[in-house]
PDB file of N, CA and C in Angstrom:
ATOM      1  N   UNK A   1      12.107 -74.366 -54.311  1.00  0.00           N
ATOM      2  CA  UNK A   1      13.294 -73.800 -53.703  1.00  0.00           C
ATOM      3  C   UNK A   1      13.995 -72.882 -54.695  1.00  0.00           C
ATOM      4  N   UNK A   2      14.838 -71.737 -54.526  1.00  0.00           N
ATOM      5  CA  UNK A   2      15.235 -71.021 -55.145  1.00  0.00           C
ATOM      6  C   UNK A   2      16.574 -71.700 -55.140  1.00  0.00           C
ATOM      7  N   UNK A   3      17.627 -71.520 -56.174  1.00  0.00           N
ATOM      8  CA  UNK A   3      18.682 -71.897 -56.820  1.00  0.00           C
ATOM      9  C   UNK A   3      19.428 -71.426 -55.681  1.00  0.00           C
ATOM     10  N   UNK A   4      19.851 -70.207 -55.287  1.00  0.00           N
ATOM     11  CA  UNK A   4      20.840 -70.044 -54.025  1.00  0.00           C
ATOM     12  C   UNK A   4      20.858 -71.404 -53.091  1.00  0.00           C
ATOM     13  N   UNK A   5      19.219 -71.412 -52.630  1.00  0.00           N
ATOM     14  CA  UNK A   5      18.808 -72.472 -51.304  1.00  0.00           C
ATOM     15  C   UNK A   5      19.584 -73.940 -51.767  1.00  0.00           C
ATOM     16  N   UNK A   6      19.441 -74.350 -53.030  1.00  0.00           N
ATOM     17  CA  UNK A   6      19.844 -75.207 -53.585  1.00  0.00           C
ATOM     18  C   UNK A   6      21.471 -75.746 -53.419  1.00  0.00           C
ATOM     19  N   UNK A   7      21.808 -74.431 -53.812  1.00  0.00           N
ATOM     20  CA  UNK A   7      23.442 -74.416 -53.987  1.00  0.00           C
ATOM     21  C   UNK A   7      24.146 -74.245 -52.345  1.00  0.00           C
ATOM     22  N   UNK A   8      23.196 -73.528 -51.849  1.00  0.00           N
ATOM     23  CA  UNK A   8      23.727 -74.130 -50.353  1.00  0.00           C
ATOM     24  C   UNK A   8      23.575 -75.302 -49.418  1.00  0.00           C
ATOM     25  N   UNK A   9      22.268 -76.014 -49.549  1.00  0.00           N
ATOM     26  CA  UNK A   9      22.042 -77.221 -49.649  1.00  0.00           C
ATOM     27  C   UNK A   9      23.322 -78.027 -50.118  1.00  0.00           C
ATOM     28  N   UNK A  10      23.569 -78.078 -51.439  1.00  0.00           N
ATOM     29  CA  UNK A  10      24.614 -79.053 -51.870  1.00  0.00           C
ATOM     30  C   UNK A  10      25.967 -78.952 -51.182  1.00  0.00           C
ATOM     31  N   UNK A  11      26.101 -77.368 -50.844  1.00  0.00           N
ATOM     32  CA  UNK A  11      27.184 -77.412 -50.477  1.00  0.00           C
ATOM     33  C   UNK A  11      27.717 -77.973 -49.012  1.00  0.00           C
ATOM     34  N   UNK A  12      26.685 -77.433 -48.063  1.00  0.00           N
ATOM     35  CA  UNK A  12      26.600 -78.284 -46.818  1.00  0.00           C
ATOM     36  C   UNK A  12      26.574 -79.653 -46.864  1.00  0.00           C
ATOM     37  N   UNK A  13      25.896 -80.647 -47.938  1.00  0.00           N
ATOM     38  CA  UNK A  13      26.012 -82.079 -48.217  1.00  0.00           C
ATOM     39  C   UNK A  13      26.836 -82.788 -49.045  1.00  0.00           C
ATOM     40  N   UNK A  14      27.009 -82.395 -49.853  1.00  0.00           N
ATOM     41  CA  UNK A  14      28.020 -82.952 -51.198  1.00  0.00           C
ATOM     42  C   UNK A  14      29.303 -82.672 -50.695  1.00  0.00           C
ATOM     43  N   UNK A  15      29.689 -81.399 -50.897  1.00  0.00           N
ATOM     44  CA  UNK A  15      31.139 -81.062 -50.820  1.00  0.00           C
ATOM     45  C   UNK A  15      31.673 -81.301 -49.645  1.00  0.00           C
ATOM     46  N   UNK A  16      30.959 -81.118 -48.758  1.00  0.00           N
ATOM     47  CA  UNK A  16      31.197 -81.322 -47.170  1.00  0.00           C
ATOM     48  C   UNK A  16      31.594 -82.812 -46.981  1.00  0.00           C
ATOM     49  N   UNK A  17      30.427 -83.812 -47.492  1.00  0.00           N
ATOM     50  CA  UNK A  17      31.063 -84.972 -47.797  1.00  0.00           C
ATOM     51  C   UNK A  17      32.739 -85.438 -48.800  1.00  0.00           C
ATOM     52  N   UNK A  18      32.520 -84.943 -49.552  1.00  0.00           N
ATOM     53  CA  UNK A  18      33.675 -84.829 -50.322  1.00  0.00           C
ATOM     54  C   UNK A  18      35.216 -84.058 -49.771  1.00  0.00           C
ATOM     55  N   UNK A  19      35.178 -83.145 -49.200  1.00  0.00           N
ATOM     56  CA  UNK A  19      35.841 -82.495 -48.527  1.00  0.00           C
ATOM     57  C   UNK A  19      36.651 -83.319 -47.665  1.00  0.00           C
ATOM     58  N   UNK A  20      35.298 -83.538 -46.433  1.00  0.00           N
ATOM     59  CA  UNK A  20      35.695 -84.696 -45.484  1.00  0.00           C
ATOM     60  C   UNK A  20      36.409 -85.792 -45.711  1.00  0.00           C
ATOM     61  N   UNK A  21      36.159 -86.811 -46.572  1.00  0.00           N
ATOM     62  CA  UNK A  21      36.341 -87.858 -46.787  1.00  0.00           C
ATOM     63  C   UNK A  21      37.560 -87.807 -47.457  1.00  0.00           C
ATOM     64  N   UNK A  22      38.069 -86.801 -48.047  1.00  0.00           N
ATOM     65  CA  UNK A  22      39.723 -86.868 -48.335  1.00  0.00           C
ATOM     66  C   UNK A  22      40.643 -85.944 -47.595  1.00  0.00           C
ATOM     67  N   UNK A  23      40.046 -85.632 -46.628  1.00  0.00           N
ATOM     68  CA  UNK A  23      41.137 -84.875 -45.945  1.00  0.00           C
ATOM     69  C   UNK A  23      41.138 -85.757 -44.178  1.00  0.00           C
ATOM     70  N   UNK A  24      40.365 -86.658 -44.328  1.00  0.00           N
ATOM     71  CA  UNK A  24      39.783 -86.979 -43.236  1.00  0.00           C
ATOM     72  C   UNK A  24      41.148 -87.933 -42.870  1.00  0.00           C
ATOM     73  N   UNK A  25      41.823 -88.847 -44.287  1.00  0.00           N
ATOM     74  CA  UNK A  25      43.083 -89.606 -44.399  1.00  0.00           C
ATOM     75  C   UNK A  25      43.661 -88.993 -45.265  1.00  0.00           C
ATOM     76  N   UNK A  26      44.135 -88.268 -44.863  1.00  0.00           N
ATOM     77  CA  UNK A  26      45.318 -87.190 -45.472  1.00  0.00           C
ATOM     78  C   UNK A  26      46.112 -87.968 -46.727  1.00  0.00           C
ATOM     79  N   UNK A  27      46.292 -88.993 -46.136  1.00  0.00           N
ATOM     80  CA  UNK A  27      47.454 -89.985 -47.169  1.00  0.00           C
ATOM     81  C   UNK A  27      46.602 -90.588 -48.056  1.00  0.00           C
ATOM     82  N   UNK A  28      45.281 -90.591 -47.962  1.00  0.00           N
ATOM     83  CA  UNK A  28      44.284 -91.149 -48.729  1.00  0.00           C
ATOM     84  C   UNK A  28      44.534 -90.317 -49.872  1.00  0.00           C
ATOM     85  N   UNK A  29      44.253 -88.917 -50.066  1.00  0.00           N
ATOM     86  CA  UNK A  29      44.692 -87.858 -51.633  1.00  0.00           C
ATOM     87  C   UNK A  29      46.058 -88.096 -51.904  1.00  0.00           C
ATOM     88  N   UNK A  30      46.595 -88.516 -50.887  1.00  0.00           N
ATOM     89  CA  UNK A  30      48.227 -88.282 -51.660  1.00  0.00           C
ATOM     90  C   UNK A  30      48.158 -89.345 -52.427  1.00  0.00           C
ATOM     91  N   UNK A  31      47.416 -90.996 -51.939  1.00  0.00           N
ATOM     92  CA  UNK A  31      47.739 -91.745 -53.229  1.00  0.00           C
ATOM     93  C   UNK A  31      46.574 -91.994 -54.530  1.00  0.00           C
ATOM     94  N   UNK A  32      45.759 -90.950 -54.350  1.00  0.00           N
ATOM     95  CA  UNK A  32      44.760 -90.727 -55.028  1.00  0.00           C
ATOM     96  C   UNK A  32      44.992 -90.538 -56.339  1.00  0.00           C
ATOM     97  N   UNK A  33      44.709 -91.489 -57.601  1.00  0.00           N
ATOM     98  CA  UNK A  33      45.442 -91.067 -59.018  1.00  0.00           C
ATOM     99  C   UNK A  33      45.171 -90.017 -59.528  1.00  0.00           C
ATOM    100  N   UNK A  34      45.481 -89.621 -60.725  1.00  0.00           N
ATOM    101  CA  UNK A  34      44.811 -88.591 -61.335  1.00  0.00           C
ATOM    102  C   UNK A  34      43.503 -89.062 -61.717  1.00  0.00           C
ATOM    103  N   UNK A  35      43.353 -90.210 -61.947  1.00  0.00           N
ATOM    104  CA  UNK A  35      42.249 -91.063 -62.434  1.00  0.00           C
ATOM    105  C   UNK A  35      40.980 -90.792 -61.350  1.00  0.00           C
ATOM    106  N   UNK A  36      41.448 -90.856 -60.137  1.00  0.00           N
ATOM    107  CA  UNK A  36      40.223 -91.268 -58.829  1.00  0.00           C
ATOM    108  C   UNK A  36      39.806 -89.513 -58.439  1.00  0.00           C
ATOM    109  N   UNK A  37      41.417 -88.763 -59.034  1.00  0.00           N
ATOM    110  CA  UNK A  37      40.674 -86.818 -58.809  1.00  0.00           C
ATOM    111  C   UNK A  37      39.751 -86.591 -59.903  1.00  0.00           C
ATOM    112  N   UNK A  38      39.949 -86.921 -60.881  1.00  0.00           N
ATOM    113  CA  UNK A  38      39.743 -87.056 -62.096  1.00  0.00           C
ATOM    114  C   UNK A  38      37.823 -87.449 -62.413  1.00  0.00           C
ATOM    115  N   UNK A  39      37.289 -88.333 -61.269  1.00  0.00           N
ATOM    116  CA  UNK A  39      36.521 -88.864 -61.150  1.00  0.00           C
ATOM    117  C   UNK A  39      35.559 -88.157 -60.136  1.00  0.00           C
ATOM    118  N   UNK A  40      36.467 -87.422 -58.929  1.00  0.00           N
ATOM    119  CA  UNK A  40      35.602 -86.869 -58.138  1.00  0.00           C
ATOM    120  C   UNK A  40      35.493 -85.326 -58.811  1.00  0.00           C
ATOM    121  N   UNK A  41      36.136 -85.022 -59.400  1.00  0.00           N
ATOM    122  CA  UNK A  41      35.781 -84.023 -60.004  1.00  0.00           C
ATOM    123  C   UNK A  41      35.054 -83.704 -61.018  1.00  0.00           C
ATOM    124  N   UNK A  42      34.191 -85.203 -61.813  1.00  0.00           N
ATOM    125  CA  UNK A  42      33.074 -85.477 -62.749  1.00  0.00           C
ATOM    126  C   UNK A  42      31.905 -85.328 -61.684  1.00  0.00           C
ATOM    127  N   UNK A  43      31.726 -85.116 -60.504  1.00  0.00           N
ATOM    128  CA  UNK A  43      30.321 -85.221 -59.314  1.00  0.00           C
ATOM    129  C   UNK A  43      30.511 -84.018 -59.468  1.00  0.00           C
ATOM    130  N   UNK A  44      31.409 -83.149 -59.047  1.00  0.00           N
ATOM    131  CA  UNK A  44      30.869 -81.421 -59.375  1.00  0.00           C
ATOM    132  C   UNK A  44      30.459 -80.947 -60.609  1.00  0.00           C
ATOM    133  N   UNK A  45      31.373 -81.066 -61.671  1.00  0.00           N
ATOM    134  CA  UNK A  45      30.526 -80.848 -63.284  1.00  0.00           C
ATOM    135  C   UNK A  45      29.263 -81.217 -63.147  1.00  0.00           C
ATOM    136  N   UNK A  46      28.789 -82.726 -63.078  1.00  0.00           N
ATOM    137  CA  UNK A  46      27.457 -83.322 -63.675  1.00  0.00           C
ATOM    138  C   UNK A  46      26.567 -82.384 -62.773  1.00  0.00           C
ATOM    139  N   UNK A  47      26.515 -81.977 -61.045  1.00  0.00           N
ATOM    140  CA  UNK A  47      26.122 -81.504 -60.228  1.00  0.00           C
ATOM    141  C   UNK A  47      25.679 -79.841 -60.626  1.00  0.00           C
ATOM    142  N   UNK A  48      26.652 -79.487 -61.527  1.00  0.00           N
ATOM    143  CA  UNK A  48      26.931 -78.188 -62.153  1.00  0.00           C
ATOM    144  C   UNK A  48      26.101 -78.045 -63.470  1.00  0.00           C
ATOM    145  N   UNK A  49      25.957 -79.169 -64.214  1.00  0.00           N
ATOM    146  CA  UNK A  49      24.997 -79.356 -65.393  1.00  0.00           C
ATOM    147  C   UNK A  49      23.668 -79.207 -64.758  1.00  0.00           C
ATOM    148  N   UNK A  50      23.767 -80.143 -63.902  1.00  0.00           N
ATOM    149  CA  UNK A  50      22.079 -80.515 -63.124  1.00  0.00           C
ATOM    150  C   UNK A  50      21.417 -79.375 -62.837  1.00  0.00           C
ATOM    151  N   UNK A  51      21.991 -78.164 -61.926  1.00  0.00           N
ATOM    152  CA  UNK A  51      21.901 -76.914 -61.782  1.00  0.00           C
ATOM    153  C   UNK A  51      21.819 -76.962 -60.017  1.00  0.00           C
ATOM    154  N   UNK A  52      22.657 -78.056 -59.657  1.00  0.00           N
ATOM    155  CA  UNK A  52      22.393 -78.152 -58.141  1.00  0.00           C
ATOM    156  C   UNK A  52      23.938 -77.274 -57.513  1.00  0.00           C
ATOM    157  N   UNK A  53      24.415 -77.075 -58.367  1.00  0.00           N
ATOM    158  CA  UNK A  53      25.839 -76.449 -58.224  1.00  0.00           C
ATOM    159  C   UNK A  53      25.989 -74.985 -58.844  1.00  0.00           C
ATOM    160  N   UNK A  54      26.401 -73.801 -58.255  1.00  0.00           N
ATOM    161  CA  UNK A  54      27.177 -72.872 -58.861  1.00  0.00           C
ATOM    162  C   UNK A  54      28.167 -73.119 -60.033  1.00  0.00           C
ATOM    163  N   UNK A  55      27.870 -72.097 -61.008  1.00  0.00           N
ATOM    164  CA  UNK A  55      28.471 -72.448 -62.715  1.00  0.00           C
ATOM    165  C   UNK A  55      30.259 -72.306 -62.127  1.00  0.00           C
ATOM    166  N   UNK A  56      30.167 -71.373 -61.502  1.00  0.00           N
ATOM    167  CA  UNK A  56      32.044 -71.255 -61.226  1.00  0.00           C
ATOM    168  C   UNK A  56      32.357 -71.907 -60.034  1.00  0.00           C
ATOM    169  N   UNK A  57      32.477 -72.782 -60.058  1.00  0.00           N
ATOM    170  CA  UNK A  57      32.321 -73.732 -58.152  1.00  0.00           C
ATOM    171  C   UNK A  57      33.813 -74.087 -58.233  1.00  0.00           C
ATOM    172  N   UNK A  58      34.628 -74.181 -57.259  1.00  0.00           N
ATOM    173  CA  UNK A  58      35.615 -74.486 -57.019  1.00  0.00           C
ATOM    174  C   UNK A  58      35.968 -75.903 -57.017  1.00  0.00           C
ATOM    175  N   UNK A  59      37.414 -76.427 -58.040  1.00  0.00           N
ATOM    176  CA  UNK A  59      37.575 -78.343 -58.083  1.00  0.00           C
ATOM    177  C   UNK A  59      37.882 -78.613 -56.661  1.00  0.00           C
ATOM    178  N   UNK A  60      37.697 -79.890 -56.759  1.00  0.00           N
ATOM    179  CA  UNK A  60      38.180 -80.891 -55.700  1.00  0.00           C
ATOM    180  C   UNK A  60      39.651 -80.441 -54.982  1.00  0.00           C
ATOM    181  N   UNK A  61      40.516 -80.711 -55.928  1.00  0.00           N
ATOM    182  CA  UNK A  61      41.880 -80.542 -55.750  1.00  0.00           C
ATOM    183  C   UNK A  61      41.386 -79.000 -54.646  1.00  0.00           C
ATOM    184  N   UNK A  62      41.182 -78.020 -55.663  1.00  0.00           N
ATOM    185  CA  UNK A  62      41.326 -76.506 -54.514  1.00  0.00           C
ATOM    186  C   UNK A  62      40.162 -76.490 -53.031  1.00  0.00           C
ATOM    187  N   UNK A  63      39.436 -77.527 -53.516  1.00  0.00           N
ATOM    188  CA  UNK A  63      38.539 -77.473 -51.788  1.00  0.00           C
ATOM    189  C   UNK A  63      39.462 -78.355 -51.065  1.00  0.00           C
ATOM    190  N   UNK A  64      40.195 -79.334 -51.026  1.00  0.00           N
ATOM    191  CA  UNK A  64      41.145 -79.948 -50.114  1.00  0.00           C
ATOM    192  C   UNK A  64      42.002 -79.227 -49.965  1.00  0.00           C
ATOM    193  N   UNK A  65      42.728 -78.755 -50.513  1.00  0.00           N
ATOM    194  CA  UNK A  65      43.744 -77.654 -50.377  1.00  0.00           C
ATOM    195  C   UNK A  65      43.606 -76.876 -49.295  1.00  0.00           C
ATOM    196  N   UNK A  66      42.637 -76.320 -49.529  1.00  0.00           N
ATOM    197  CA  UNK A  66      41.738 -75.056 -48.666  1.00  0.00           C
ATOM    198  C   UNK A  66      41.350 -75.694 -47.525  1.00  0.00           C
ATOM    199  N   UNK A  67      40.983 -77.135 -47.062  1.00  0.00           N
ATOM    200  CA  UNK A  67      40.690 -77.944 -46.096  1.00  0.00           C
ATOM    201  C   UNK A  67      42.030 -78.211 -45.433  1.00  0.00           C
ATOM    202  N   UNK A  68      42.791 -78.735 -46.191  1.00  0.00           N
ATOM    203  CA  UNK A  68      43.789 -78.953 -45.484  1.00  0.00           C
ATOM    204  C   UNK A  68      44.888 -78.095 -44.966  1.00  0.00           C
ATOM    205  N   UNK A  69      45.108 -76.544 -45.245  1.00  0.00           N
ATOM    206  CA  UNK A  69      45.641 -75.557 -44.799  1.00  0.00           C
ATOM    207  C   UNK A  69      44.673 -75.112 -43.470  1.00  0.00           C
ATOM    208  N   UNK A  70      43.742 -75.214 -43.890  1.00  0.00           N
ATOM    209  CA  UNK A  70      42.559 -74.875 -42.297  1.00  0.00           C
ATOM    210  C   UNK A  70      43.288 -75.652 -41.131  1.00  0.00           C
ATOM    211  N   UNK A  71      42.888 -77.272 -41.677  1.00  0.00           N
ATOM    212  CA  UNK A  71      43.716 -78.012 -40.522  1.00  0.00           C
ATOM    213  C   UNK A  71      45.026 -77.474 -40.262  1.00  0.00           C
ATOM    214  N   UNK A  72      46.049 -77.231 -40.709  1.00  0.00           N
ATOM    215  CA  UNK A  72      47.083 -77.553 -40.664  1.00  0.00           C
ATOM    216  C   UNK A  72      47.159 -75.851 -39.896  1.00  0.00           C
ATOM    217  N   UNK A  73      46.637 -74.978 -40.027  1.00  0.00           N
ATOM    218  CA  UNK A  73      46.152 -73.975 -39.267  1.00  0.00           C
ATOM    219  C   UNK A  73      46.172 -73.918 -37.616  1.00  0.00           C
ATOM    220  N   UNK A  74      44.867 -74.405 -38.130  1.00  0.00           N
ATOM    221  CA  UNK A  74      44.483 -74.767 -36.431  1.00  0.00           C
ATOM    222  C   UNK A  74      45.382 -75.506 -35.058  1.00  0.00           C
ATOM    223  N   UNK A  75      46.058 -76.626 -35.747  1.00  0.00           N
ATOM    224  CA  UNK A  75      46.795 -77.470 -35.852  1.00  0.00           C
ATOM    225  C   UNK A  75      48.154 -76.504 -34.662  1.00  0.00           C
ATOM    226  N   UNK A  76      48.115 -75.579 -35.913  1.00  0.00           N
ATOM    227  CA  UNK A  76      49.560 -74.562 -35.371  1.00  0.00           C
ATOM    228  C   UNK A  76      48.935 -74.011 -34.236  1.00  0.00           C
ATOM    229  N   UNK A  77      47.592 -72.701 -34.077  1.00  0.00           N
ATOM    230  CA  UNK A  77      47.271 -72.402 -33.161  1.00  0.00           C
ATOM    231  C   UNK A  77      47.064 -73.310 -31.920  1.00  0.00           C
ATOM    232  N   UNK A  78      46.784 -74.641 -32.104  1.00  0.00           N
ATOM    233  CA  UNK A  78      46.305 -75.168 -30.746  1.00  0.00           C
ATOM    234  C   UNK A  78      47.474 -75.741 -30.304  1.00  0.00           C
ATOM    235  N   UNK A  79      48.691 -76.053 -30.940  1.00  0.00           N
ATOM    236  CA  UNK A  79      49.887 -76.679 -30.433  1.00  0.00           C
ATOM    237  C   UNK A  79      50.456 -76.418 -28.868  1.00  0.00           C
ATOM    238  N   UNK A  80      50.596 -75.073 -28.615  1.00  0.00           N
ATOM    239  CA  UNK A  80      50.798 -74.886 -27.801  1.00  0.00           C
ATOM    240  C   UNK A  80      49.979 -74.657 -25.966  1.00  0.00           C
ATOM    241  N   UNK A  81      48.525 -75.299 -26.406  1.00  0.00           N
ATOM    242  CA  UNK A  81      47.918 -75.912 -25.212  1.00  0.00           C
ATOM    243  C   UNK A  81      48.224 -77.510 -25.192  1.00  0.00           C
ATOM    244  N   UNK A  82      48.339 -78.210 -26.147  1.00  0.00           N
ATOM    245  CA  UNK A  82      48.381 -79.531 -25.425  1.00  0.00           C
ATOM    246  C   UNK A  82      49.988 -79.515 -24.877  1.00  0.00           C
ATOM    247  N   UNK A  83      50.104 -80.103 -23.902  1.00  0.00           N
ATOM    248  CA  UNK A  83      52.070 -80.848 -23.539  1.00  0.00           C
ATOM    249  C   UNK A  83      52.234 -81.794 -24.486  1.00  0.00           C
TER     250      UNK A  83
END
């Protein structure tokens, strides 16, 4: 496999997982220590050593961010179909 194929691979599986899973309970990151960001953000480095990751890949903290403004997005656009 070529390194692109790779890095998109991970990204559809890893981060997607990762992504998900803290934005999925919103209140779950808020009580998330620095310790437990701290930790999910050692799976992208080591991932990044391995060479299964892009060298400049975006942290944890800024892919939830970016997840959770999407929601909170959408959120706004669809408000006004439900009653």
């Amino acid at each position: 496999m070529t390194p692109a194929s790779v890095h998109i691979i991970f990204k559809s599986v890893v981060v997607a997982k990762l992504v998900y899973a803290a934005t999925s309970a919103s209140s779950w990151w808020g009580f998330a220590t620095a310790d437990d960001r701290k930790r999910l953000q050692a799976v992208i480095r080591c991932d990044i050593r391995s060479g299964l990751c892009e060298q400049h890949h975006k942290t944890v903290e800024e892919l939830v961010e970016e997840a959770d403004d999407t929601i909170n997005n959408m959120s706004y656009i669809l408000r006004f179909l439900v009653p």
